[in-house]
C-alpha atoms as a PDB file:
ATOM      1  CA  UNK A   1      18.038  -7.096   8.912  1.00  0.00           C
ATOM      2  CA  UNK A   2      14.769  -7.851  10.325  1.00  0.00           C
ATOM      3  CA  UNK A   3      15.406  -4.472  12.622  1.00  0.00           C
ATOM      4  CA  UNK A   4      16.065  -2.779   9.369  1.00  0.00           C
ATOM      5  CA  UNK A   5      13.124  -3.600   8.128  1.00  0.00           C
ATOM      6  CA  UNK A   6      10.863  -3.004  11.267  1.00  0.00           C
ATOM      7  CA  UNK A   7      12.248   0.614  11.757  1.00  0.00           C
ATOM      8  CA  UNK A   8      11.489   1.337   7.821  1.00  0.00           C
ATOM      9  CA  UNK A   9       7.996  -0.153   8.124  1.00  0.00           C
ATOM     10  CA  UNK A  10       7.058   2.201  11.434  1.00  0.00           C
ATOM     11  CA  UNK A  11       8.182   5.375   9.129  1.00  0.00           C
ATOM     12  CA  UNK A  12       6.512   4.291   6.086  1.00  0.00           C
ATOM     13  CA  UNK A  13       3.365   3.967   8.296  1.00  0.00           C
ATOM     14  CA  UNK A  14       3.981   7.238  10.474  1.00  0.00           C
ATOM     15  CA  UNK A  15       4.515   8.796   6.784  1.00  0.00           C
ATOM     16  CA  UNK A  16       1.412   7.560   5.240  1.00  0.00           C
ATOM     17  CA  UNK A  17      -0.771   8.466   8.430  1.00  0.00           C
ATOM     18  CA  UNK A  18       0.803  12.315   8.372  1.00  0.00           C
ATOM     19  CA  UNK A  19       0.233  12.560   4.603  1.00  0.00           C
ATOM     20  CA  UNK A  20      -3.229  11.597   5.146  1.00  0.00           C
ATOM     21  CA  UNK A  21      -3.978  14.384   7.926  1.00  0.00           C
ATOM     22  CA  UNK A  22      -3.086  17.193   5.401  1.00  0.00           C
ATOM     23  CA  UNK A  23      -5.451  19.032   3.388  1.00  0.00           C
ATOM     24  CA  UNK A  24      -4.194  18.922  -0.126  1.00  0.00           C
ATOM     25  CA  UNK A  25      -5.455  15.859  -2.057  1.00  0.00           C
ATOM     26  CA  UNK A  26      -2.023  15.083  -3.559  1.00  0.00           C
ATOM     27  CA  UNK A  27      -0.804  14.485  -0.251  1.00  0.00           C
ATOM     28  CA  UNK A  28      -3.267  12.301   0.980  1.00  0.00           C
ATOM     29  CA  UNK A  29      -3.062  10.014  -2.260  1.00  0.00           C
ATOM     30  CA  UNK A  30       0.970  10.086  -1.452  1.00  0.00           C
ATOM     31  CA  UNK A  31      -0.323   8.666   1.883  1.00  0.00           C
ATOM     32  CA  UNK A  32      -2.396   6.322   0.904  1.00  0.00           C
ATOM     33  CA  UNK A  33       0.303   4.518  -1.533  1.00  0.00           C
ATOM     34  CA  UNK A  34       2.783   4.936   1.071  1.00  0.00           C
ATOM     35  CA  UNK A  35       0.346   2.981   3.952  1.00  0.00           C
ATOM     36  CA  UNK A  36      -0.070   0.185   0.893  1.00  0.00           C
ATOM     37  CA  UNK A  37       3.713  -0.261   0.868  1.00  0.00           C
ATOM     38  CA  UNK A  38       4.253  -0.306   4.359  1.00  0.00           C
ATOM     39  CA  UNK A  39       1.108  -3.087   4.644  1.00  0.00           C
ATOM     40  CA  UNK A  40       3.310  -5.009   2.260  1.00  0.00           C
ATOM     41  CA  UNK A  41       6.426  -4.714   4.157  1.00  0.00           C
ATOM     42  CA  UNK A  42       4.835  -5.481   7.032  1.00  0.00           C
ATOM     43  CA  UNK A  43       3.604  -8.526   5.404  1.00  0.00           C
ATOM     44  CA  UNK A  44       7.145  -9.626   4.421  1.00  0.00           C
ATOM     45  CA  UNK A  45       8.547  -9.117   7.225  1.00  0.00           C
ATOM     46  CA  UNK A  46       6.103 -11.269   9.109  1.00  0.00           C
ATOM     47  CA  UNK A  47       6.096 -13.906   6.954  1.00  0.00           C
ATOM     48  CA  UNK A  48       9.891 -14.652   7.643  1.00  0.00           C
ATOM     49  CA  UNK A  49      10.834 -15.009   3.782  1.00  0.00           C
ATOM     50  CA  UNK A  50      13.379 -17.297   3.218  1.00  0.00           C
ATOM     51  CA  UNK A  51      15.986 -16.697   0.029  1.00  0.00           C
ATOM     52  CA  UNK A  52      16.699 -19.610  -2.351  1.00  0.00           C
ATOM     53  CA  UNK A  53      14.770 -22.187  -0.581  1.00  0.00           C
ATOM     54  CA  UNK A  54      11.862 -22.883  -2.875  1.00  0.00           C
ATOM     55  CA  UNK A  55       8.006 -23.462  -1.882  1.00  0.00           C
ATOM     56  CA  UNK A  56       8.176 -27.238  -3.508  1.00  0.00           C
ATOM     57  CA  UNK A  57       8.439 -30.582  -1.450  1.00  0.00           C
ATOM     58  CA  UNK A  58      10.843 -32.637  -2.974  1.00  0.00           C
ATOM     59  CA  UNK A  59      10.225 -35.965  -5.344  1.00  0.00           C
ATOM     60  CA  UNK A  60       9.691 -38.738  -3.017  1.00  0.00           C
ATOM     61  CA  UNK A  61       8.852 -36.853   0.161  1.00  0.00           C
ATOM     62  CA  UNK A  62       5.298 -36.229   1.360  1.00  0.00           C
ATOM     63  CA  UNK A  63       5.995 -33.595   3.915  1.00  0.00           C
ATOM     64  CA  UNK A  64       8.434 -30.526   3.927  1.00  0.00           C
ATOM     65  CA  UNK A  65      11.711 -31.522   5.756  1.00  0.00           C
ATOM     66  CA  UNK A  66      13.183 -28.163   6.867  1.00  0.00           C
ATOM     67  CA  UNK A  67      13.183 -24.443   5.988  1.00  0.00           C
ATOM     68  CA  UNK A  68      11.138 -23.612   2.927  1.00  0.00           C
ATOM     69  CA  UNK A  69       9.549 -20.220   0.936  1.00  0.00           C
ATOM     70  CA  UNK A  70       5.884 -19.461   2.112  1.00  0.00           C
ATOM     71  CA  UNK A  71       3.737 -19.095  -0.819  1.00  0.00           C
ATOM     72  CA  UNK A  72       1.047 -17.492   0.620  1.00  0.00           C
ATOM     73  CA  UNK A  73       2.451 -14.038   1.539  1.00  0.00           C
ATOM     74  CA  UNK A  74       4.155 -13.505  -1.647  1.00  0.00           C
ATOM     75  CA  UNK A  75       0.909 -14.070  -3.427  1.00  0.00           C
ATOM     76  CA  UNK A  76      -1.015 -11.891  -0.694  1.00  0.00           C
ATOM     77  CA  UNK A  77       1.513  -9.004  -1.129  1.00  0.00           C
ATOM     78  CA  UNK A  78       1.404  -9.722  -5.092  1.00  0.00           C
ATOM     79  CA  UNK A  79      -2.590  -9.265  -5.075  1.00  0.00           C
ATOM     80  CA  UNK A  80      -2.486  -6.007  -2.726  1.00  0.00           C
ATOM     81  CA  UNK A  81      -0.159  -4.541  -5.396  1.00  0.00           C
ATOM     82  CA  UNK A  82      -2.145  -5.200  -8.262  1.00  0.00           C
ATOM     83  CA  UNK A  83      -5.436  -3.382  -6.028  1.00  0.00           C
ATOM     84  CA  UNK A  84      -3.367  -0.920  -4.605  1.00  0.00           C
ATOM     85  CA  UNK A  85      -2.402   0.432  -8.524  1.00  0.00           C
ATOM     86  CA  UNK A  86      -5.800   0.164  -9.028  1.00  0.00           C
ATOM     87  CA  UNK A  87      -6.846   2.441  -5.989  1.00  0.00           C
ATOM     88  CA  UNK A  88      -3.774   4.797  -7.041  1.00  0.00           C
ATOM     89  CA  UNK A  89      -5.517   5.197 -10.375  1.00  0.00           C
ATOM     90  CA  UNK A  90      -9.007   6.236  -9.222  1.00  0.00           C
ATOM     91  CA  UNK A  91      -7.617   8.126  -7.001  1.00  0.00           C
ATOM     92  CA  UNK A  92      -5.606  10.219  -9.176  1.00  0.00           C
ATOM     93  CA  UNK A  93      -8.663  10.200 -11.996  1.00  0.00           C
ATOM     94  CA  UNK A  94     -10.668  11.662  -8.870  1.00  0.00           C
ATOM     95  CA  UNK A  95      -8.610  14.153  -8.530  1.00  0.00           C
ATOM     96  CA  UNK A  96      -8.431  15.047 -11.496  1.00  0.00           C
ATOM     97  CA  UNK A  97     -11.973  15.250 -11.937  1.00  0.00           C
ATOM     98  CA  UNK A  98     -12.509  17.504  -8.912  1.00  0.00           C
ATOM     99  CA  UNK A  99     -10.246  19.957  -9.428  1.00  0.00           C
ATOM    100  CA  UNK A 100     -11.528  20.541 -12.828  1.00  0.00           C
ATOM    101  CA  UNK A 101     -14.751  20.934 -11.438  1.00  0.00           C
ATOM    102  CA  UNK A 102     -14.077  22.959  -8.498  1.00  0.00           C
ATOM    103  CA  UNK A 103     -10.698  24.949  -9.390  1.00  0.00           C
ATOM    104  CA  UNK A 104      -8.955  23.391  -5.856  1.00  0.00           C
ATOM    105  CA  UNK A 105      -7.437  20.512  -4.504  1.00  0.00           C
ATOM    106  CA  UNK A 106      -7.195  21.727  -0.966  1.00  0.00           C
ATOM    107  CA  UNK A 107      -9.795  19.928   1.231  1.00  0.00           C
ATOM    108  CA  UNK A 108     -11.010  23.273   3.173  1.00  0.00           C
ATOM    109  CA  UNK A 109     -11.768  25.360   0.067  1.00  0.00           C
ATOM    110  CA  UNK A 110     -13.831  22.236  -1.487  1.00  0.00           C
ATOM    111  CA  UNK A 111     -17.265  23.256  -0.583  1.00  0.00           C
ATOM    112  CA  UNK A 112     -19.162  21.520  -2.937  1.00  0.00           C
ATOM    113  CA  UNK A 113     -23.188  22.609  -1.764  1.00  0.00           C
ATOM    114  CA  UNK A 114     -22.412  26.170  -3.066  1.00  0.00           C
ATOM    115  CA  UNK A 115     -21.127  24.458  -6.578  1.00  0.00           C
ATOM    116  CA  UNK A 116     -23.694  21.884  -6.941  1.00  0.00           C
ATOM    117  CA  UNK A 117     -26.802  24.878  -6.490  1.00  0.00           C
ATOM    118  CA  UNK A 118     -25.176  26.718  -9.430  1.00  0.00           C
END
Protein backbone atom coordinates (compact mmCIF):
# COMPACT_ATOMS: atom_id res chain seq x y z
CA UNK A 1 0.00 0.00 0.00
CA UNK A 2 2.68 2.26 0.99
CA UNK A 3 4.03 1.73 -2.88
CA UNK A 4 0.58 2.71 -3.88
CA UNK A 5 0.73 5.59 -2.28
CA UNK A 6 4.39 6.68 -3.16
CA UNK A 7 3.77 6.17 -6.98
CA UNK A 8 0.40 8.42 -6.64
CA UNK A 9 2.26 11.09 -4.66
CA UNK A 10 5.30 11.36 -7.49
CA UNK A 11 2.31 11.97 -10.21
CA UNK A 12 0.36 14.27 -8.18
CA UNK A 13 3.65 16.24 -7.80
CA UNK A 14 4.93 15.75 -11.54
CA UNK A 15 1.14 16.96 -12.29
CA UNK A 16 1.14 19.99 -10.19
CA UNK A 17 4.77 21.06 -11.39
CA UNK A 18 3.55 20.64 -15.35
CA UNK A 19 0.32 22.54 -14.62
CA UNK A 20 2.31 25.23 -13.20
CA UNK A 21 4.74 25.63 -16.36
CA UNK A 22 1.69 26.42 -18.64
CA UNK A 23 0.54 29.73 -19.51
CA UNK A 24 -3.13 29.80 -18.84
CA UNK A 25 -3.96 30.84 -15.24
CA UNK A 26 -6.56 28.08 -14.77
CA UNK A 27 -3.95 25.67 -15.17
CA UNK A 28 -1.56 26.90 -12.92
CA UNK A 29 -4.26 27.28 -10.03
CA UNK A 30 -5.12 23.38 -11.01
CA UNK A 31 -1.38 23.01 -10.18
CA UNK A 32 -1.12 24.63 -7.34
CA UNK A 33 -4.14 22.60 -5.54
CA UNK A 34 -2.82 19.55 -6.98
CA UNK A 35 1.04 20.24 -5.33
CA UNK A 36 -1.18 20.98 -1.88
CA UNK A 37 -2.63 17.47 -2.13
CA UNK A 38 0.33 15.74 -2.98
CA UNK A 39 2.23 17.77 0.19
CA UNK A 40 -0.54 16.14 2.17
CA UNK A 41 -0.08 12.74 0.89
CA UNK A 42 3.26 12.97 1.26
CA UNK A 43 2.70 13.88 4.77
CA UNK A 44 0.57 10.76 5.41
CA UNK A 45 2.49 8.64 4.03
CA UNK A 46 5.47 9.63 6.10
CA UNK A 47 3.89 9.73 9.11
CA UNK A 48 3.13 5.88 8.99
CA UNK A 49 -0.70 6.29 10.04
CA UNK A 50 -1.89 3.62 11.90
CA UNK A 51 -5.90 2.54 11.58
CA UNK A 52 -7.93 2.00 14.78
CA UNK A 53 -5.20 2.46 17.19
CA UNK A 54 -6.04 5.71 18.90
CA UNK A 55 -3.53 8.69 19.92
CA UNK A 56 -4.54 8.15 23.88
CA UNK A 57 -2.30 6.34 26.56
CA UNK A 58 -4.34 4.19 28.44
CA UNK A 59 -5.78 4.74 32.28
CA UNK A 60 -3.07 3.70 34.50
CA UNK A 61 -0.12 3.82 32.12
CA UNK A 62 2.28 6.76 31.89
CA UNK A 63 3.96 5.90 28.67
CA UNK A 64 2.57 4.47 25.29
CA UNK A 65 3.08 0.63 25.23
CA UNK A 66 3.04 -0.24 21.50
CA UNK A 67 1.71 1.01 18.14
CA UNK A 68 -0.38 4.14 18.41
CA UNK A 69 -2.04 7.13 15.90
CA UNK A 70 0.36 10.21 15.57
CA UNK A 71 -1.51 13.27 16.27
CA UNK A 72 0.63 15.60 14.90
CA UNK A 73 0.43 14.88 11.13
CA UNK A 74 -3.21 14.60 11.04
CA UNK A 75 -3.47 18.01 12.57
CA UNK A 76 -0.54 19.33 10.21
CA UNK A 77 -2.34 17.94 7.09
CA UNK A 78 -5.79 19.25 8.70
CA UNK A 79 -4.27 22.96 8.97
CA UNK A 80 -2.64 22.86 5.30
CA UNK A 81 -6.19 22.08 4.09
CA UNK A 82 -7.92 24.71 5.73
CA UNK A 83 -4.85 27.35 4.07
CA UNK A 84 -4.72 25.61 1.02
CA UNK A 85 -8.85 26.46 0.44
CA UNK A 86 -7.93 29.63 1.43
CA UNK A 87 -5.08 30.08 -1.25
CA UNK A 88 -7.58 28.28 -3.82
CA UNK A 89 -9.98 31.12 -3.13
CA UNK A 90 -7.70 34.13 -3.76
CA UNK A 91 -6.50 32.57 -6.33
CA UNK A 92 -9.57 32.05 -8.20
CA UNK A 93 -10.92 35.79 -6.99
CA UNK A 94 -7.50 36.87 -8.73
CA UNK A 95 -8.35 35.53 -11.57
CA UNK A 96 -11.24 36.64 -11.78
CA UNK A 97 -10.28 40.04 -11.24
CA UNK A 98 -7.64 40.03 -13.98
CA UNK A 99 -9.35 38.79 -16.62
CA UNK A 100 -12.01 41.29 -16.18
CA UNK A 101 -9.53 43.80 -16.29
CA UNK A 102 -7.42 42.67 -19.02
CA UNK A 103 -9.84 40.45 -21.33
CA UNK A 104 -7.10 37.24 -20.95
CA UNK A 105 -6.06 34.67 -18.78
CA UNK A 106 -3.11 33.51 -20.79
CA UNK A 107 0.16 34.63 -19.10
CA UNK A 108 1.93 35.89 -22.52
CA UNK A 109 -0.89 38.19 -23.68
CA UNK A 110 -1.04 39.81 -19.96
CA UNK A 111 0.99 42.84 -20.52
CA UNK A 112 -0.16 44.94 -17.99
CA UNK A 113 2.34 48.43 -18.57
CA UNK A 114 0.35 49.09 -21.82
CA UNK A 115 -3.11 48.73 -19.62
CA UNK A 116 -2.06 50.52 -16.61
CA UNK A 117 -0.85 53.92 -19.01
CA UNK A 118 -4.42 53.96 -20.40
Amino acid sequence: MDVLLSIITGLLYAVGFYLLLHKGMTKMIIGIMALGYASNLFIFIVARLTRGIPALIKAGESTVSGEYADPIPQALVLTAIVIGFGIQAFAIVLLRQVYLNTGTANMDDLNITDKLEN
